[in-house]
Protein backbone atom coordinates (compact mmCIF):
# COMPACT_ATOMS: atom_id res chain seq x y z
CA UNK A 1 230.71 289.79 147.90
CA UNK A 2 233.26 287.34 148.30
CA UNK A 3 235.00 285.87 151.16
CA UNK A 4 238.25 284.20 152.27
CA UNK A 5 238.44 282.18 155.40
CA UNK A 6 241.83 282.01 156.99
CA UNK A 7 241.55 280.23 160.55
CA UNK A 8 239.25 281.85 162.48
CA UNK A 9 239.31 284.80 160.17
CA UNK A 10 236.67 285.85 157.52
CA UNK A 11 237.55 288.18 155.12
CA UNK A 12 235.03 290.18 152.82
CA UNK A 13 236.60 291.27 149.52
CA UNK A 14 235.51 292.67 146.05
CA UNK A 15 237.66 292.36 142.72
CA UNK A 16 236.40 294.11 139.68
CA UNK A 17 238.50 294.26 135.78
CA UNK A 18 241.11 291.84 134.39
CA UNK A 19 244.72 292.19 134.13
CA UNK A 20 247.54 292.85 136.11
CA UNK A 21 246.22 292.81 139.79
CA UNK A 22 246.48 296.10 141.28
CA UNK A 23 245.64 295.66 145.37
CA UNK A 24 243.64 298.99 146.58
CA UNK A 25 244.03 299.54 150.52
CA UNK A 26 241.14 301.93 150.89
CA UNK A 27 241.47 304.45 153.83
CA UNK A 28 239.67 304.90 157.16
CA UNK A 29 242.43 303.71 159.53
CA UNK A 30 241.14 300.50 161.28
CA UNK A 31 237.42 300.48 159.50
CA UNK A 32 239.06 300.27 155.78
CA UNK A 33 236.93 298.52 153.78
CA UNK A 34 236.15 297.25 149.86
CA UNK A 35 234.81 301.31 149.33
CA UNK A 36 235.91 304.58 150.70
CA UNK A 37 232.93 306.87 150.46
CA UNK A 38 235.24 309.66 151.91
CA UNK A 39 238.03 309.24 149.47
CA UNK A 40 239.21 311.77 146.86
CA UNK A 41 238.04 309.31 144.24
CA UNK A 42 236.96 305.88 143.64
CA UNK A 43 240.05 303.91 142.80
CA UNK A 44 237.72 300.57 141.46
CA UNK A 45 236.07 302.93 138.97
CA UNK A 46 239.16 304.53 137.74
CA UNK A 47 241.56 301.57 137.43
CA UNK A 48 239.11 298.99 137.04
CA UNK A 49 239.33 299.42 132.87
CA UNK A 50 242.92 298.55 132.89
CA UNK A 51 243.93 296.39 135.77
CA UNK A 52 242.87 293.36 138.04
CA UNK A 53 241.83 295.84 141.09
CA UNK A 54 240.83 293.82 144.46
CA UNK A 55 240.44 295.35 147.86
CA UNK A 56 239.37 293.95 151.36
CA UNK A 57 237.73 294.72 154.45
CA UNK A 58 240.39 295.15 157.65
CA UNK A 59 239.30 292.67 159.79
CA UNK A 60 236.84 294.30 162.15
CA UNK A 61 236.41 297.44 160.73
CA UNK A 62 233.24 298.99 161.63
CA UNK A 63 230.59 298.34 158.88
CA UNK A 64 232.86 295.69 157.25
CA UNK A 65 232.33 292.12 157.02
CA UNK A 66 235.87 290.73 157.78
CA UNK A 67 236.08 289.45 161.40
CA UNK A 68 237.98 287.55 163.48
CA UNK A 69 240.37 287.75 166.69
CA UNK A 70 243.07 290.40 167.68
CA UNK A 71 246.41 289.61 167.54
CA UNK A 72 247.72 291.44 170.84
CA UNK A 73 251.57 290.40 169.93
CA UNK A 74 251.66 291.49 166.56
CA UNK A 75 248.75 293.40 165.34
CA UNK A 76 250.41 294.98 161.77
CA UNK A 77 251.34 291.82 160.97
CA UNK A 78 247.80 290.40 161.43
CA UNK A 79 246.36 292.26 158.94
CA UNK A 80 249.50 291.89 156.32
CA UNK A 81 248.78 288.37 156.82
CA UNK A 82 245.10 288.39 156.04
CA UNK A 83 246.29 290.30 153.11
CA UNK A 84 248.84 288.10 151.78
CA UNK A 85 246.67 285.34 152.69
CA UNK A 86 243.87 286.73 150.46
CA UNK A 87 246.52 287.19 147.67
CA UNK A 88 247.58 284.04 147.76
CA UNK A 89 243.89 282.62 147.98
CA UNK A 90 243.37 284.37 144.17
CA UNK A 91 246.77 283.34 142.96
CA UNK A 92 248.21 286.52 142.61
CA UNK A 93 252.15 286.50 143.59
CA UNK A 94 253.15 290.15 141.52
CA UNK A 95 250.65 292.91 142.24
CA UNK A 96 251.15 296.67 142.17
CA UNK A 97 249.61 298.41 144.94
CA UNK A 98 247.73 301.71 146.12
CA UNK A 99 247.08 302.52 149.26
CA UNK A 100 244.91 305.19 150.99
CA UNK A 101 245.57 306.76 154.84
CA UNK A 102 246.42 303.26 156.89
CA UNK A 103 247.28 301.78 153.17
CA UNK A 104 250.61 303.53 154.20
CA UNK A 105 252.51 301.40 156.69
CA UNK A 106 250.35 298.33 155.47
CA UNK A 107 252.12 298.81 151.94
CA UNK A 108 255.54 299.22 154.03
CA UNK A 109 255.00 295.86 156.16
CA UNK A 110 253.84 294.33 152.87
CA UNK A 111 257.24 294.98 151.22
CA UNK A 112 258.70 293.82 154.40
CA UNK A 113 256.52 290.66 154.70
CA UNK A 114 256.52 289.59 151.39
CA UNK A 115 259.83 291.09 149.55
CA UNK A 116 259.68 290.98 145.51
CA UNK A 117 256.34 291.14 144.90
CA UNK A 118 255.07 294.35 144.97
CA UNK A 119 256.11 296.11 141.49
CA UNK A 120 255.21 299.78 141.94
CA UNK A 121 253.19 301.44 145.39
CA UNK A 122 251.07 304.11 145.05
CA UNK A 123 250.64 306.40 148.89
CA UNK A 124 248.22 308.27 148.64
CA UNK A 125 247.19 310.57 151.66
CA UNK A 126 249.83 308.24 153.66
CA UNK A 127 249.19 307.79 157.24
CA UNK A 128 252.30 309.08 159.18
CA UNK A 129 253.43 310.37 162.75
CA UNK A 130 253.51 313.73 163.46
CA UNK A 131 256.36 314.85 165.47
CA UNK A 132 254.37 317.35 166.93
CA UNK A 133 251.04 315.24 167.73
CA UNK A 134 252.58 311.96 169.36
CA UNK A 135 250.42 309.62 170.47
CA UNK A 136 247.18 310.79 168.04
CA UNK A 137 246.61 307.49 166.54
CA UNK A 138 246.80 305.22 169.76
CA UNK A 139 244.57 308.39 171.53
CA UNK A 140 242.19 308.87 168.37
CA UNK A 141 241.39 304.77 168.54
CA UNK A 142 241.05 304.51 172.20
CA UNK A 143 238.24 307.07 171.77
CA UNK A 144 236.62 306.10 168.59
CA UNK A 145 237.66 302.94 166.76
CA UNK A 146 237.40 300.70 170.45
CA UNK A 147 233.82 301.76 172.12
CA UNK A 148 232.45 300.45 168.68
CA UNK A 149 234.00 297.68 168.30
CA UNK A 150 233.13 296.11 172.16
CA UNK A 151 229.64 297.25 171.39
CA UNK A 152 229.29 294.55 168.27
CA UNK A 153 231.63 292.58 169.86
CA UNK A 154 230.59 291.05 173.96
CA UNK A 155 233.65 288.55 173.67
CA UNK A 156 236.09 291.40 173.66
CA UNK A 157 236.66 294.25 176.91
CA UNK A 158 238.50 297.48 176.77
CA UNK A 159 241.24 296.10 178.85
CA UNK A 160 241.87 293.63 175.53
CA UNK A 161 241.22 296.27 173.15
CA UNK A 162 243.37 298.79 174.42
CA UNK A 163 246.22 296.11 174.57
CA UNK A 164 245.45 295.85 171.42
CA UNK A 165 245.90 299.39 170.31
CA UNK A 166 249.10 300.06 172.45
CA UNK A 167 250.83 297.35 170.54
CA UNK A 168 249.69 299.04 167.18
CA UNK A 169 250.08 302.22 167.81
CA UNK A 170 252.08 302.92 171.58
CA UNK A 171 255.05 303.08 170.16
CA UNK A 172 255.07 304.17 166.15
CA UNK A 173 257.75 306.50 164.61
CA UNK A 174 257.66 307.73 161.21
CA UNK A 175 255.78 305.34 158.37
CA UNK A 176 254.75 303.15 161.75
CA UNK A 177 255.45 299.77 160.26
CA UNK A 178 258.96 300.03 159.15
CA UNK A 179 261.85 302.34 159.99
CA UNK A 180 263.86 304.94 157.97
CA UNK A 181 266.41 303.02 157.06
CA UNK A 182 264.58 300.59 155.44
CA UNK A 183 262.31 302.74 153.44
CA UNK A 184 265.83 304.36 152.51
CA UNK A 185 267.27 300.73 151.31
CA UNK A 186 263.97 300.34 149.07
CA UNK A 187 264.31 299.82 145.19
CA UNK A 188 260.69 299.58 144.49
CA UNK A 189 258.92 302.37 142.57
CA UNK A 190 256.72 304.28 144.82
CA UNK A 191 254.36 307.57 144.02
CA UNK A 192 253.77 309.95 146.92
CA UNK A 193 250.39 311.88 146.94
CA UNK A 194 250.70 314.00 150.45
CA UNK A 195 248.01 315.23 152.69
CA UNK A 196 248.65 317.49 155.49
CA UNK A 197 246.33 316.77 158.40
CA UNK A 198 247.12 314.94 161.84
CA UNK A 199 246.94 310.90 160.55
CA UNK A 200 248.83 311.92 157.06
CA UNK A 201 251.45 314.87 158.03
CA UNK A 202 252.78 316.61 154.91
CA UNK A 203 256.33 316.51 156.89
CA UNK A 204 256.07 312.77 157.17
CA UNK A 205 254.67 311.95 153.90
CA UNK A 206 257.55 314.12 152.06
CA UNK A 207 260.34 312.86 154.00
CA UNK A 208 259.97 309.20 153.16
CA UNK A 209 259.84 310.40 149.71
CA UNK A 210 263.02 311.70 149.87
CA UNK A 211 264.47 309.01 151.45
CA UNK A 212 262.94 306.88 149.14
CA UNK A 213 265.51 306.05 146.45
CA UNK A 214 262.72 305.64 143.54
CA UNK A 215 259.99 307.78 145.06
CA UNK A 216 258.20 310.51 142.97
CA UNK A 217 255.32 313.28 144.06
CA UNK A 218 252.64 314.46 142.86
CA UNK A 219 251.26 317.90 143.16
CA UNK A 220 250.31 319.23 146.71
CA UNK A 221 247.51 320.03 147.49
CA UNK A 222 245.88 317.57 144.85
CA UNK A 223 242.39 317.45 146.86
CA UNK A 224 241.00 320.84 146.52
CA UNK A 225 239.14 320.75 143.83
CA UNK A 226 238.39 318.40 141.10
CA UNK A 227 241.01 320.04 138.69
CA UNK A 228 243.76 318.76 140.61
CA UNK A 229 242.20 315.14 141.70
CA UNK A 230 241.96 314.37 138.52
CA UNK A 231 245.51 315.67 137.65
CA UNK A 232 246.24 313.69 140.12
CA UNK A 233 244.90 310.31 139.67
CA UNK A 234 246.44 310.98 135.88
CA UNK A 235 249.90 310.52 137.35
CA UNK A 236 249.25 307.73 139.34
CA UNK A 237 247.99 306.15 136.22
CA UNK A 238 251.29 307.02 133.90
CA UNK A 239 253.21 306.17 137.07
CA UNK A 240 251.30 302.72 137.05
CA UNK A 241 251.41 302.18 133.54
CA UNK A 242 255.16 302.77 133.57
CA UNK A 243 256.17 299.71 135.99
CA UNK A 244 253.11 297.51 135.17
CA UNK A 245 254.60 294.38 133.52
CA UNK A 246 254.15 293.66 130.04
């Protein structure tokens, strides 16, 4: 596979089809990568006939190939950048996107970073905060994400990591990234697929789609059986189809 070298950073990505580029945020929290093996589907081989599809690894997610430092001050924005950087790197300034779990508030910074260009956002699964589980994601990376990462990594301590992760994730409301009143000021198309477990709360998910001016939703649950995934990933492709430029 590819890769994209911005500073110090290496990133690992895939593209696969022609046409209008369609950026796929797989899910796995901090290890996203180019594939999801524990998605509801395979995004690459359903889109992949109609659209440009590219997707990256997070920079040092486990069994990835992106690396690079941590960005202790602004660690959203890190990643946004790699991804706007690797955007940039292919020439692609308009892009629809679909995002998976952590694709969530990456989508949200994206549309904050980089205003304009994203036609149409697919959430699928969307990573959220619980009101009633706060602190899971900075608690659930402390324990899981961090040990793995100083074991491939001697230059980096838990004392860095977990500054790290306390920046990310210490204090998050709602879509993490952005706050209400921005996703409620947003004119871009956006499709809601909601999950309902701890990192992608059905409360969450459903209440930035209705604060979402142009949001839709898809059936819930959509994951149970193959039946409804495939119902599913029907509507995101009318939904697609419907704000992809001619």
């Amino acid at each position: 596979m590819p890769f994209y070298q911005r500073g110090s950073a290496r990133i690992r990505y895939e593209q696969a089809g022609s046409g209008f580029p369609l950026f796929i945020i797989y899910g796995g929290g901090l290890n996203s990568k180019v594939t999801y093996a524990n998605g509801p589907f395979d995004a690459f081989a359903e889109f992949k006939d109609e659209y440009r599809c590219i997707a990256m690894d997070l920079r040092n997610a486990e069994g990835g190939e992106s690396t690079g430092a941590l960005d202790l001050d602004q660690p959203w924005n890190m990643h946004t950048d790699d991804q706007l950087g690797l955007l940039d790197h292919l020439q692609v300034d308009k892009f629809l996107v679909m995002g998976f779990c952590i694709g969530n508030p990456l989508i949200w910074n994206l549309m904050k970073r980089a205003p304009g260009r994203i036609v149409a956002s697919v959430h699928a699964q969307p990573s959220g905060v619980d009101p009633n589980l706060p602190g899971h994601f900075l608690k659930n990376n402390l324990a899981n994400w961090a040990p793995k990462l100083i074991a491939r990594r001697p230059d980096l301590d838990m004392e860095t990591v977990e500054r790290f992760l306390t920046r990310m994730y210490g204090d998050v409301d709602f879509v993490l990234t952005v706050p209400r009143d921005f996703v409620r000021a947003c004119q871009t198309p956006v499709l809601v697929l909601p999950d309902n477990t701890p990192p992608h709360p059905y409360v969450t998910a459903m209440e930035m789609a209705r604060l979402a001016p142009r949001a839709e939703v898809s059936l819930f649950p959509w994951k149970d059986t193959k039946e409804n995934t495939a119902f599913a990933v029907r509507h995101i492709r009318t939904f697609l189809r419907a704000y992809r430029p001619s």
